[in-house]
Protein backbone atom coordinates (compact mmCIF):
# COMPACT_ATOMS: atom_id res chain seq x y z
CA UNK A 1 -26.17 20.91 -34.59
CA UNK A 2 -23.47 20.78 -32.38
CA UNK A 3 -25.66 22.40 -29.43
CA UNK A 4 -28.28 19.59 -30.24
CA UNK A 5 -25.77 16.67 -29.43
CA UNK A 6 -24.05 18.52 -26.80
CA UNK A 7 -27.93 18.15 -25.12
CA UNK A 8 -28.82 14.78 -26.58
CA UNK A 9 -25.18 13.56 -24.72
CA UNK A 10 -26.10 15.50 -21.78
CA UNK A 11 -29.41 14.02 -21.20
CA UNK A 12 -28.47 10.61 -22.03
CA UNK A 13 -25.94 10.86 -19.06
CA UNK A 14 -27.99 12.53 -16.84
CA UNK A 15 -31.11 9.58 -17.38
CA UNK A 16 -28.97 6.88 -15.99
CA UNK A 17 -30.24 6.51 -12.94
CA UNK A 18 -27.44 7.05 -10.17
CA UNK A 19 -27.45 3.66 -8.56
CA UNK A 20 -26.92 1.88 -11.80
CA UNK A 21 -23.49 4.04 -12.25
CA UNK A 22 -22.89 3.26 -8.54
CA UNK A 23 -23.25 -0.65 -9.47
CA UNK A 24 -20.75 -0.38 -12.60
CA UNK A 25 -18.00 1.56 -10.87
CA UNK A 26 -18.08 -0.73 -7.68
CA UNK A 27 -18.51 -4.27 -10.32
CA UNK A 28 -15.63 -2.95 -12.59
CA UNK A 29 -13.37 -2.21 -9.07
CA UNK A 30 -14.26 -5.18 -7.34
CA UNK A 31 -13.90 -7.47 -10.27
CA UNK A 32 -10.27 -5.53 -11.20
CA UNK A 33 -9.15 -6.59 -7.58
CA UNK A 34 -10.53 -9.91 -7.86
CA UNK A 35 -8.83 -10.75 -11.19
CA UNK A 36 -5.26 -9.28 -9.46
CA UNK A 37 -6.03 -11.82 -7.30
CA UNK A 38 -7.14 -14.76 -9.08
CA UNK A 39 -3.50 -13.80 -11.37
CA UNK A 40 -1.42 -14.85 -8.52
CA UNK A 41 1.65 -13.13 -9.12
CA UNK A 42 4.45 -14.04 -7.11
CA UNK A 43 5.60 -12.97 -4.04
CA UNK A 44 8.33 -9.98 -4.00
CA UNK A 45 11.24 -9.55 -1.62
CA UNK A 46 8.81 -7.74 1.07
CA UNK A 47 6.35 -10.07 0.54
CA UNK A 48 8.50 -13.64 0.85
CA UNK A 49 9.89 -12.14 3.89
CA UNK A 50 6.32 -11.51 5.52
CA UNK A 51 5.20 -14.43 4.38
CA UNK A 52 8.12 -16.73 5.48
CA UNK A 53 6.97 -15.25 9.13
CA UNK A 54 3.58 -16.15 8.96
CA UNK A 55 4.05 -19.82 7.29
CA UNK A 56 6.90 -20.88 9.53
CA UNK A 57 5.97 -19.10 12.94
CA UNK A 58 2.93 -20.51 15.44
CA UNK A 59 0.55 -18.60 16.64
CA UNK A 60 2.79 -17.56 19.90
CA UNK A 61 6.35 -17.16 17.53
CA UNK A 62 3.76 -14.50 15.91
CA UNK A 63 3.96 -12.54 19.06
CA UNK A 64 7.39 -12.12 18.99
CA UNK A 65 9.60 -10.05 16.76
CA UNK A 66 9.67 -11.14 13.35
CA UNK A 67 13.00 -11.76 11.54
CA UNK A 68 14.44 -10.33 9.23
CA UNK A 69 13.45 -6.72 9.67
CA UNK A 70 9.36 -7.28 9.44
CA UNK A 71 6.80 -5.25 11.53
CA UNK A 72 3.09 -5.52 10.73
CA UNK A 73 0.38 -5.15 13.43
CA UNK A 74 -0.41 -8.55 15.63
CA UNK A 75 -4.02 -8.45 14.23
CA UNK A 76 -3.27 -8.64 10.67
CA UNK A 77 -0.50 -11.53 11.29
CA UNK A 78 -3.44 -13.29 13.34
CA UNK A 79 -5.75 -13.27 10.42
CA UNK A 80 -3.12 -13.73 7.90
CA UNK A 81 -1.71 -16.92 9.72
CA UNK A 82 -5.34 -18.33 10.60
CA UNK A 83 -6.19 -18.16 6.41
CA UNK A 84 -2.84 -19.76 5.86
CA UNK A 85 -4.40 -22.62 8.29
CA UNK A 86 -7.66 -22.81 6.49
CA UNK A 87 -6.05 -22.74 2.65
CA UNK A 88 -3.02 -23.37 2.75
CA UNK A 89 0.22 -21.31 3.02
CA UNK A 90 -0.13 -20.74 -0.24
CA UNK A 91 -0.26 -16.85 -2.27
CA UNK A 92 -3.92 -16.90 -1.84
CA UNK A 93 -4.30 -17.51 1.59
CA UNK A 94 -1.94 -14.74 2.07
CA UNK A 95 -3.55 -12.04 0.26
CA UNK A 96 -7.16 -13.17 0.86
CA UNK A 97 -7.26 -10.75 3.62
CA UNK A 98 -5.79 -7.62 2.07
CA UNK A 99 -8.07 -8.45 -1.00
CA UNK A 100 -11.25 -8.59 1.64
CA UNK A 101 -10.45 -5.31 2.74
CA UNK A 102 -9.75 -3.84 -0.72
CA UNK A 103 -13.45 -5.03 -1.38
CA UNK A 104 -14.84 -3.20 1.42
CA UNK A 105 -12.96 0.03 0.98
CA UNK A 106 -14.45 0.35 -2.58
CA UNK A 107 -17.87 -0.33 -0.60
CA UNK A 108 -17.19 2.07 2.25
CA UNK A 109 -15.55 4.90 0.11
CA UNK A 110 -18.58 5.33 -1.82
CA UNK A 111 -20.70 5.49 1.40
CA UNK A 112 -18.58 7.58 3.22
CA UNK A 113 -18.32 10.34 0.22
CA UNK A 114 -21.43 10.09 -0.13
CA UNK A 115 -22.99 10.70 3.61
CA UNK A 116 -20.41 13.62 3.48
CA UNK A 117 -21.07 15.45 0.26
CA UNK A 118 -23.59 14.28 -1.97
CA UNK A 119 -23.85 11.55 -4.51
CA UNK A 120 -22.33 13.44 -7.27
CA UNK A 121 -19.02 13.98 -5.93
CA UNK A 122 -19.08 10.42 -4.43
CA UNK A 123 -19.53 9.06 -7.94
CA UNK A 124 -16.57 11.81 -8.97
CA UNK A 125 -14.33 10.08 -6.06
CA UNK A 126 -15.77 6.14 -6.67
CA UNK A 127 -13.99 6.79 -10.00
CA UNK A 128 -10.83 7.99 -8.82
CA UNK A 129 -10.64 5.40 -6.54
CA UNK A 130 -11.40 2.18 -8.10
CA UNK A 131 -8.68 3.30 -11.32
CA UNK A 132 -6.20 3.74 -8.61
CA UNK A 133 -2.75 1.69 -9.70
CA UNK A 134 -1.73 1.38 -5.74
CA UNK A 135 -5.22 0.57 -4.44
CA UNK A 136 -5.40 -2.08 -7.04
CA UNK A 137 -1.92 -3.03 -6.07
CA UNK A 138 -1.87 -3.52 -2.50
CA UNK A 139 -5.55 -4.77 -2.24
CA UNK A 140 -3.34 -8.19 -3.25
CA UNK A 141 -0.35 -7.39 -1.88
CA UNK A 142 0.44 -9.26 1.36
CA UNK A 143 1.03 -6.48 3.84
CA UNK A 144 -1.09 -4.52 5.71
CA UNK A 145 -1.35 -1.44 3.92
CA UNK A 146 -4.88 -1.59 2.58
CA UNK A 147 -6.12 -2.71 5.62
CA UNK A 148 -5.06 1.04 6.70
CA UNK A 149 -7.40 2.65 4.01
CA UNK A 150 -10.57 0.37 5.59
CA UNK A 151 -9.80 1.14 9.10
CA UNK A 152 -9.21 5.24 8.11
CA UNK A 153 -13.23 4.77 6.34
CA UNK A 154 -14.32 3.05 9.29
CA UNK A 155 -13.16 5.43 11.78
CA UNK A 156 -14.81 8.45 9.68
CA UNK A 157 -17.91 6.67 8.80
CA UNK A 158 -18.93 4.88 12.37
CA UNK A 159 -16.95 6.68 14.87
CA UNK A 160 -16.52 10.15 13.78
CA UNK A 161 -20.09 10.45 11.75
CA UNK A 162 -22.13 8.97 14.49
CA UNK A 163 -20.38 10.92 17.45
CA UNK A 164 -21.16 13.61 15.73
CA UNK A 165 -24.62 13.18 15.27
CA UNK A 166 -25.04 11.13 18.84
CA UNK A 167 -22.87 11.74 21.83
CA UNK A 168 -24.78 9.37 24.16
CA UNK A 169 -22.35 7.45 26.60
CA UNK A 170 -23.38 4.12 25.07
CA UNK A 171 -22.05 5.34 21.78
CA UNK A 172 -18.83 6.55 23.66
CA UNK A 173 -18.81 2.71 25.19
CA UNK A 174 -19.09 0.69 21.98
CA UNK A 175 -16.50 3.06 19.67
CA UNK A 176 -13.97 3.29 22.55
CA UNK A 177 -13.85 -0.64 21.90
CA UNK A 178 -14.20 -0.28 18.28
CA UNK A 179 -11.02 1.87 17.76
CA UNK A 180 -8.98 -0.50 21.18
CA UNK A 181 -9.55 -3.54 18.75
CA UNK A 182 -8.68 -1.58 15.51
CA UNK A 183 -5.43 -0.64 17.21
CA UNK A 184 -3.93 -4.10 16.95
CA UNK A 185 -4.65 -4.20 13.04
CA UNK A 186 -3.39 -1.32 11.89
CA UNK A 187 0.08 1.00 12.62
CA UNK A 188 -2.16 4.24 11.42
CA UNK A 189 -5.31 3.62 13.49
CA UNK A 190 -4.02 5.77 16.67
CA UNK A 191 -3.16 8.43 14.12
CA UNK A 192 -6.99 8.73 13.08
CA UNK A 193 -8.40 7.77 16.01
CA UNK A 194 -6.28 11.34 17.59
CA UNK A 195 -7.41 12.55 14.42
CA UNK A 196 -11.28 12.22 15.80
CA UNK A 197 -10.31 13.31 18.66
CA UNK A 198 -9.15 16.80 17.69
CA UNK A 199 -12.59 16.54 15.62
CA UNK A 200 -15.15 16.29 18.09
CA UNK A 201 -13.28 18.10 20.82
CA UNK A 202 -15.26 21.63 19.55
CA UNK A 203 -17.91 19.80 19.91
CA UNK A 204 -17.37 18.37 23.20
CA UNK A 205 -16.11 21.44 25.01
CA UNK A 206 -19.50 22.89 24.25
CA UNK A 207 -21.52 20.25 25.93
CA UNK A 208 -21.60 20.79 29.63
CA UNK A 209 -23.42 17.80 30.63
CA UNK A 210 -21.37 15.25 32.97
CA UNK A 211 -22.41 12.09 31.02
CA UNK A 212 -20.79 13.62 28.06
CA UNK A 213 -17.63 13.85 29.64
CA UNK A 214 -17.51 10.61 31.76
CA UNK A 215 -18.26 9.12 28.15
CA UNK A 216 -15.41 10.63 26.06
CA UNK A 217 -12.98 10.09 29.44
CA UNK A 218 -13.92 5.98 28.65
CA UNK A 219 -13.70 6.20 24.59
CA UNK A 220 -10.44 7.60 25.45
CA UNK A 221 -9.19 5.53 28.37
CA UNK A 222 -10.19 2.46 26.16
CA UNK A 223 -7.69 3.74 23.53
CA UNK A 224 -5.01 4.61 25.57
CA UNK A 225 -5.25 1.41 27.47
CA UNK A 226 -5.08 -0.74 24.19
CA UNK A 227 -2.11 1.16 22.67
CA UNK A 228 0.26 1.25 25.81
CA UNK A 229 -0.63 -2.68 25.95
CA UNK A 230 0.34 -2.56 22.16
CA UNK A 231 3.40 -0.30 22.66
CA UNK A 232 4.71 -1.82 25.65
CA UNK A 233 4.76 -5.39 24.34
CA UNK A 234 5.70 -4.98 20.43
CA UNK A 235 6.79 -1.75 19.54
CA UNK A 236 8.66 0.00 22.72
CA UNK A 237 11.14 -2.63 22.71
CA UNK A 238 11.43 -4.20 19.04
CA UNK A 239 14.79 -5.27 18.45
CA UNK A 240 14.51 -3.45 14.88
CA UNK A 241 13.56 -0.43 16.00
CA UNK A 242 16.54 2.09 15.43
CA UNK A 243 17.53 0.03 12.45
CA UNK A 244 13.95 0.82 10.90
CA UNK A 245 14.27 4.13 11.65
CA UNK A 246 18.12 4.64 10.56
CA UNK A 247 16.54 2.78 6.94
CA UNK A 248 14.06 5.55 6.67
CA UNK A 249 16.28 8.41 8.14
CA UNK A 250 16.47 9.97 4.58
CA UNK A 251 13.69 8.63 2.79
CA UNK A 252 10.99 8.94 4.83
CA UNK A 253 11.93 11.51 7.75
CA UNK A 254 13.23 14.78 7.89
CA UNK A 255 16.89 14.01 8.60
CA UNK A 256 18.07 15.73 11.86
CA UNK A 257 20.85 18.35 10.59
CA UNK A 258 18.04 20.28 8.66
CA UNK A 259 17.10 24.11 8.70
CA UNK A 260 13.72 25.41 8.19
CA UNK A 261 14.37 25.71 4.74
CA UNK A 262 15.40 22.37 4.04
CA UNK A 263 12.31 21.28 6.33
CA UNK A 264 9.68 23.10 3.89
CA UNK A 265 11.47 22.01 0.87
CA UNK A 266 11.50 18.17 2.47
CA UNK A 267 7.57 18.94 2.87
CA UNK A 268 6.80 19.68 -0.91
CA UNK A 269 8.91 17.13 -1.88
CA UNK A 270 7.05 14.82 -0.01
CA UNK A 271 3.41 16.12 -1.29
CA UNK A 272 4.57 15.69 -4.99
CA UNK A 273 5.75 11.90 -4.25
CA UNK A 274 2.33 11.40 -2.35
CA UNK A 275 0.10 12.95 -5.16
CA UNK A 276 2.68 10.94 -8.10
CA UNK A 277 1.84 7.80 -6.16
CA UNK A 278 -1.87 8.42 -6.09
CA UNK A 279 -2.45 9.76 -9.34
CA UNK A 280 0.66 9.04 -11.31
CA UNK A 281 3.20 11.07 -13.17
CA UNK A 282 0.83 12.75 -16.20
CA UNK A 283 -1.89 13.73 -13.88
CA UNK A 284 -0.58 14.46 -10.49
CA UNK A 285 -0.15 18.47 -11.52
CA UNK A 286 -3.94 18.83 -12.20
CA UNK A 287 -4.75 16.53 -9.14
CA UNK A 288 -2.72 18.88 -6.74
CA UNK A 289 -4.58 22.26 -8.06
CA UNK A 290 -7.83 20.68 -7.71
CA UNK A 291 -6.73 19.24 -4.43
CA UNK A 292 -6.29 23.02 -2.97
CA UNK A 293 -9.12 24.64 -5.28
CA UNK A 294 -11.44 21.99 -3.26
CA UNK A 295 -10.25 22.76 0.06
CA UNK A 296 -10.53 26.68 -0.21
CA UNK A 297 -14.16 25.96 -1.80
CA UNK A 298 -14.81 23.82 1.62
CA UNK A 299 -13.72 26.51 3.37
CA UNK A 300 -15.57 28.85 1.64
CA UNK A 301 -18.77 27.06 1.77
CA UNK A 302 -18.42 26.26 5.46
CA UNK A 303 -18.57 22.36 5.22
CA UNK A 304 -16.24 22.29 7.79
CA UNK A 305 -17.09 18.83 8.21
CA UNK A 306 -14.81 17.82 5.32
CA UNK A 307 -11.91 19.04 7.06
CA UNK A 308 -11.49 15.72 9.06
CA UNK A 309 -10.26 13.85 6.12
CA UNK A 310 -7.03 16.06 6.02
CA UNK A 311 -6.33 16.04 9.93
CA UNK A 312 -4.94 12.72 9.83
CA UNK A 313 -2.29 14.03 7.04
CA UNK A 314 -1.45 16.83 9.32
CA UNK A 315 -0.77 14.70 12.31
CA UNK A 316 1.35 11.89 10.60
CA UNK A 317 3.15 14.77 9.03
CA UNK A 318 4.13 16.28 12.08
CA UNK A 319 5.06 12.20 13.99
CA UNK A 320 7.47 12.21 10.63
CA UNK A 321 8.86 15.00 11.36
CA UNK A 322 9.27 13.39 14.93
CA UNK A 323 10.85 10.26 13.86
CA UNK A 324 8.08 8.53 14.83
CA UNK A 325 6.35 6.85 11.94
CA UNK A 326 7.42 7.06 8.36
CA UNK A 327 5.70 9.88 5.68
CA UNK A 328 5.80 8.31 2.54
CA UNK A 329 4.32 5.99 -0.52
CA UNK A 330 2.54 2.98 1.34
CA UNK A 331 2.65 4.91 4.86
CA UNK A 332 0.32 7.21 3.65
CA UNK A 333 -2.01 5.15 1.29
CA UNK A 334 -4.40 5.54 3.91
CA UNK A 335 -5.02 9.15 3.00
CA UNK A 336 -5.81 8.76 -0.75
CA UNK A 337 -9.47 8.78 -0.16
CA UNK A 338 -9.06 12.34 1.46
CA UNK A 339 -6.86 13.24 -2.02
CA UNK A 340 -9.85 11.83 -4.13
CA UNK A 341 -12.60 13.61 -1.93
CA UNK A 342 -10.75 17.05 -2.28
CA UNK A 343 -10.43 16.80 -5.83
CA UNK A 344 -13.77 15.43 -6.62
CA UNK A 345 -14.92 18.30 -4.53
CA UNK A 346 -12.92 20.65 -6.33
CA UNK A 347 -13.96 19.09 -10.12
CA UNK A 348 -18.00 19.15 -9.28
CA UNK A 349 -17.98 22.94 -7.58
CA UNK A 350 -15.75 24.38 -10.58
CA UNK A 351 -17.91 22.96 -13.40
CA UNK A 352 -21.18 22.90 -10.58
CA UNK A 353 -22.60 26.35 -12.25
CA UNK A 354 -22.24 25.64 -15.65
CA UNK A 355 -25.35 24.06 -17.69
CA UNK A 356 -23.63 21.38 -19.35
CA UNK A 357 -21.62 20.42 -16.38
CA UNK A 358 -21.26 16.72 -16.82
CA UNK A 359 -20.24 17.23 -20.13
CA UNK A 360 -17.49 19.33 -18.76
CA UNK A 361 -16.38 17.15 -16.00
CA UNK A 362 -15.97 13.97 -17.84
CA UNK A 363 -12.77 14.89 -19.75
CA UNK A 364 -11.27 16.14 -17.07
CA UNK A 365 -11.88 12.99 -14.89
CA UNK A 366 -10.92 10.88 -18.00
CA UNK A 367 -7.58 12.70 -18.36
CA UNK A 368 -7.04 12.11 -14.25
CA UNK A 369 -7.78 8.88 -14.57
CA UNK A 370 -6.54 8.25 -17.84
CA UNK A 371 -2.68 6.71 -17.09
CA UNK A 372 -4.19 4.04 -14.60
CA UNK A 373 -7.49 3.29 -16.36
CA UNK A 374 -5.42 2.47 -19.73
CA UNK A 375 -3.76 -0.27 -17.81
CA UNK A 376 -5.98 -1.24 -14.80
CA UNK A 377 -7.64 -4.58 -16.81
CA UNK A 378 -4.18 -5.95 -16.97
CA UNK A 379 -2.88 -8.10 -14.12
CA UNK A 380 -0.46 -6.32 -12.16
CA UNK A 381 2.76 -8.36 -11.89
CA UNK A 382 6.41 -7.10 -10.02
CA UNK A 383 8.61 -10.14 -9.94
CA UNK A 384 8.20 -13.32 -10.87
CA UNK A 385 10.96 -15.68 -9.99
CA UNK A 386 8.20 -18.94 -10.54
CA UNK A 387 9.28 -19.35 -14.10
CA UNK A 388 13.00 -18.97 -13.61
CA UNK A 389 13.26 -21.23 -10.90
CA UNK A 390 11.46 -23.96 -13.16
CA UNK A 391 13.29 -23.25 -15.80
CA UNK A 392 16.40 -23.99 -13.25
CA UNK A 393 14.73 -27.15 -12.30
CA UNK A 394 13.93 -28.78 -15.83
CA UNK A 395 17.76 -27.58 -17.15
CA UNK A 396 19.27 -28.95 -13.88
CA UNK A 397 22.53 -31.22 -13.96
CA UNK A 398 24.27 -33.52 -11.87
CA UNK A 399 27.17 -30.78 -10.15
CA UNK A 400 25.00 -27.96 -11.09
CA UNK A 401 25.06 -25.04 -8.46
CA UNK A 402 22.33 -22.70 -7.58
CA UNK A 403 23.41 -19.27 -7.06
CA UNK A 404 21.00 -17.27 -5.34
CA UNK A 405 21.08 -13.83 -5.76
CA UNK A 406 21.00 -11.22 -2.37
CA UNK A 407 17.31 -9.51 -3.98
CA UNK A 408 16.29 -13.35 -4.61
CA UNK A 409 17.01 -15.56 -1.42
CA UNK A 410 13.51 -14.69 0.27
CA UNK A 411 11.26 -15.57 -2.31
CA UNK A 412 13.86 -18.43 -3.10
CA UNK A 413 12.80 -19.38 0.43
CA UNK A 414 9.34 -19.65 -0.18
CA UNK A 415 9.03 -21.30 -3.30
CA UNK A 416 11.97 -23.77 -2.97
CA UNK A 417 10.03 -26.45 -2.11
CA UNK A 418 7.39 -26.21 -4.84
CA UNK A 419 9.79 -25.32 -7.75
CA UNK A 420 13.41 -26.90 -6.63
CA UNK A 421 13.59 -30.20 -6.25
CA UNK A 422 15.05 -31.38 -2.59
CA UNK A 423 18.68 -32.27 -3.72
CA UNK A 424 19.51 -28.97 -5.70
CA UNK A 425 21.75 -27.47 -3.83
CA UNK A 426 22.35 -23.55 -3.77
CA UNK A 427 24.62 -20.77 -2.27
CA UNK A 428 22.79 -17.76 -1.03
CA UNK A 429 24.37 -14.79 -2.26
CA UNK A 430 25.08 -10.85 -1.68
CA UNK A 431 23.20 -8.45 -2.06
CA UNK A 432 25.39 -6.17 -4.23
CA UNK A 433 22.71 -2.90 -4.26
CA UNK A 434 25.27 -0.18 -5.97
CA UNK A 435 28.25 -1.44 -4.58
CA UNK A 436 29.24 -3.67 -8.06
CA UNK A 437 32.11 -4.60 -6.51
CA UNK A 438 30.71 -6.63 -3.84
CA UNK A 439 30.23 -9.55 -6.67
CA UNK A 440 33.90 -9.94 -7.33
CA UNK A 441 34.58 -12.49 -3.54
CA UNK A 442 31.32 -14.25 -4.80
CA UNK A 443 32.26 -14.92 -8.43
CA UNK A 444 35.54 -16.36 -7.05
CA UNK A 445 33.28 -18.72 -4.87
CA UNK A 446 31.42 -20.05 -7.70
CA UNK A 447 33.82 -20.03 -10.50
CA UNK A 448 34.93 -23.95 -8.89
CA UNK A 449 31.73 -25.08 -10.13
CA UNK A 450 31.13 -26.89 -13.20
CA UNK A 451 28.06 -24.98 -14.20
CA UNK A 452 26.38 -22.55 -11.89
CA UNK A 453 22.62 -21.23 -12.38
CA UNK A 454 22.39 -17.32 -11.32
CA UNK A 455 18.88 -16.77 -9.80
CA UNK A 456 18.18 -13.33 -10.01
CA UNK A 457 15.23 -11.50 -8.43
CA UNK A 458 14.75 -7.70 -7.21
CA UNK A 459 17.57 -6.91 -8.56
CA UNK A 460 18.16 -3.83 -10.91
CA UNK A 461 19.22 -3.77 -14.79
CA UNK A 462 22.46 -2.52 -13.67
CA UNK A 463 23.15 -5.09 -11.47
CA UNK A 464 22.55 -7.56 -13.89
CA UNK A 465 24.06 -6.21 -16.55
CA UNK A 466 27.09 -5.94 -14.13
CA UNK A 467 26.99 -9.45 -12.99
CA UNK A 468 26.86 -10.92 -16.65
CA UNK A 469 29.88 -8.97 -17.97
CA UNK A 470 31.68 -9.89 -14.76
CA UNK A 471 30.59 -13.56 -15.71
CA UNK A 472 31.90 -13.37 -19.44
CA UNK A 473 35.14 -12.36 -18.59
CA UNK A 474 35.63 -15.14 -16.19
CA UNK A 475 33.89 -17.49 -18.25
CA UNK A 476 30.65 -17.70 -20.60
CA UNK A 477 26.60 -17.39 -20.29
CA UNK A 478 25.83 -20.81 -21.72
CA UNK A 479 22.00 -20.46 -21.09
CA UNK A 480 20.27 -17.27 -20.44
CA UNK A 481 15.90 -17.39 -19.43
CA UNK A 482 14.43 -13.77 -18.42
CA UNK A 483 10.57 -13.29 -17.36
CA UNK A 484 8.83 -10.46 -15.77
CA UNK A 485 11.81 -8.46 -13.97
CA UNK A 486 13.45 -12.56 -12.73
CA UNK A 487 16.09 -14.04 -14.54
CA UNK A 488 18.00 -17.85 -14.44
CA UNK A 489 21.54 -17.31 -15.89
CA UNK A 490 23.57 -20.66 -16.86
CA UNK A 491 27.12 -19.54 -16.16
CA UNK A 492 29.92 -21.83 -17.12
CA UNK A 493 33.84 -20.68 -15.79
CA UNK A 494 36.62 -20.42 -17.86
CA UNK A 495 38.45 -22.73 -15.47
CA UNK A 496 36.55 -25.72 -15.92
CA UNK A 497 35.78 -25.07 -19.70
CA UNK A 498 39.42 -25.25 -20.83
């Protein structure tokens, strides 16, 4: 009996016909980005202080360094700020772009896998990808992250596949302005474009026709011309330079005092985070065994060809370990589609022998999956300070004071003028991070006020439990309004109560 369903379930799966399980996956991850989108959550701190760049900065004032602290390429601010134009500078203007390109990676993923190693595993990697929590994240998330994962797919798929197969100098000619013009929307596209390079050099060195080499000398000379015209006029000099790397110094790069030993141990330490943030804390385990188990199977089966998806990894590993560009988190989102190939690899080769193998492979792929799937329907939301700063604005007195907390002032920026009426006025305040004590010269400020409303934002529970008890022994929380990771906090001082 049990052999009798375990064949009924097996044929079932194996008579829908491929493109219809192609058309679900790609529906349910477009439409899952498209919801996030249609949610609108609100802007968080690195968002506001993007977006304040693009709303309040001309086309030229987008050429120059941004304040505080943002870099994103000169592409993606032209596109963002011409959709600001056309909507409005509004959320969805802003993330209209990054949501276009989460579309399209979905798209191009499947294709890519596909054209690379067979439908099966595609559908195996389609699956992995469209559950992702940080796809689905920054495919709304105004920054230019996901734009990396579409130009990475790009590169393999239309550079990289058709060099390959065609090394005519017309082809050299039309990529070498492909990847010029891809350099100016994305910080990661030199990294795969080298990545191609070290590729098809094999290939290249055993071609010993001139046209061949005059071709590849102008692919190249296109790319090099674009990025030291990049370099020279936005990155070489940035005024934010050394801070951004002194911010990352022990986050993101190997700091400069380390041995060997604390190198390899900085290494793993920075796989696990990378395979956490793709596949999340239950999961990521499995996902790294399967990760090698479908490399060495590569190997072993020759399909070298696969191996291109991990150069990039190698090379922005060894720039961190330069200083040169950060290893971590949203740096590297670009390379989850190389995770999800190698494990998809790994899960259809494993289970590829065995009768009943899609009977095998689904629980697996449900139990990878399982921790984003359960909550990938919901609307992803981080910080919204909307409904506080309403709240502020219907409970708002005569002599009121707005207090804006450090984490808060840069979406308090951006939504002032839709949620605070003009005459409110406010105090921006410190950003206390883990040094509590840094409230204590602001409390004294505000403790002259009659009332004072506490707008906090990006700010953690410590924090704000540390700011309220600070607040009650100086005084007392008359009013108190909390939603999604935002508070408003009606504080009234002793001073003027008595």
């Amino acid at each position: 009996m049990d052999k009798l369903i375990i064949k009924r379930i097996y044929r079932y799966f194996n008579s829908i016909p491929h493109i219809w399980i192609v058309f679900i996956l790609m529906a349910y991850g477009i439409g899952v980005r498209i919801m996030n989108y249609i949610s609108n959550r609100a802007l968080w701190l690195d968002e506001s202080m993007l977006s304040l760049n693009i709303v309040n900065r001309s086309y030229a004032e987008l050429l120059e360094p941004l304040d505080y602290r943002q870099v994103a390429p000169i592409g993606f601010l032209m596109v963002e700020k011409f959709f600001t134009e056309l909507i409005g500078p509004n959320e969805y203007a802003l993330r209209l772009f990054p949501l276009m390109a989460g579309i399209a990676s979905v798209i191009l993923f499947y294709l890519v896998v596909r054209e690379y190693s067979g439908k099966a595993v595609a559908i195996l990697g389609l699956i992995l990808f469209i559950f992702s929590h940080w796809l689905i994240y920054y495919s709304v998330e105004v920054k230019q992250y996901h734009l990396d994962v579409l130009i990475f797919l790009l590169s393999i798929k239309f550079i990289y596949k058709s060099l390959e197969n065609d090394l005519s100098l017309k082809k050299f000619i039309l990529f070498g302005i492909l990847g010029a013009l891809m350099i100016w929307f994305s910080n990661i596209t030199v990294i795969v474009l080298f990545s191609i390079g070290l590729g098809l050099l094999p290939r290249i060195l055993r071609l010993k026709t001139l046209r061949y080499y005059l071709g590849i000398f102008l692919m190249i000379f296109f790319w090099l011309t674009s990025f030291a015209c990049y370099y020279y006029f936005f990155i070489g000099k940035h005024p934010s330079a050394e801070s951004q790397v002194s911010s990352f110094i022990y986050l993101d790069y190997l700091p400069d005092t380390s041995s060997f030993q604390t190198m390899i141990t900085w290494i793993k330490d920075k796989f696990h985070n990378i395979f956490v943030f793709f596949l999340g804390h239950r999961s990521f385990k499995l996902g790294i065994i399967l990760s090698i188990i479908g490399l060495v199977l590569i190997i072993i089966k020759r399909e070298y060809k696969l191996i291109i998806f991990i150069v990039p990894l190698m090379v922005h590993l060894v720039l961190s370990l330069l200083h040169i560009y950060p290893f971590s988190a949203r740096f590297t989102l670009y390379i989850a589609p190389a995770v999800f190939i190698f494990i998809s690899y790994g899960i259809y080769h494993i289970f590829g022998s065995f009768r009943y193998k899609t009977i095998l492979i689904i629980p697996v792929m449900v139990f990878i999956v399982f921790q984003h799937a359960s909550h990938s329907h919901k609307p992803i939301k981080v910080q919204e300070i909307r409904e506080p700063m309403q709240y502020i604005n219907s409970h708002y007195k005569n002599g009121d004071i707005i207090y804006v907390h450090g984490g808060s002032i840069y979406a308090f920026k951006f939504y002032k003028a839709s949620f605070i009426l003009p005459d409110r006025e406010y105090i921006d305040g410190i950003w206390i991070g883990n040094d509590f004590d840094r409230f204590d010269a602001d409390l004294q400020k505000i403790s002259v006020y009659n009332r004072v409303w506490i707008l906090l934002s990006h700010c953690s529970q410590d924090e704000k439990e540390y700011m309220i008890s600070k607040c009650e022994e100086t005084g007392r929380i008359a009013d108190r309004y909390e939603h999604i990771n935002s508070a408003a906090i009606l504080y009234e001082p002793d001073s003027i109560t008595e």
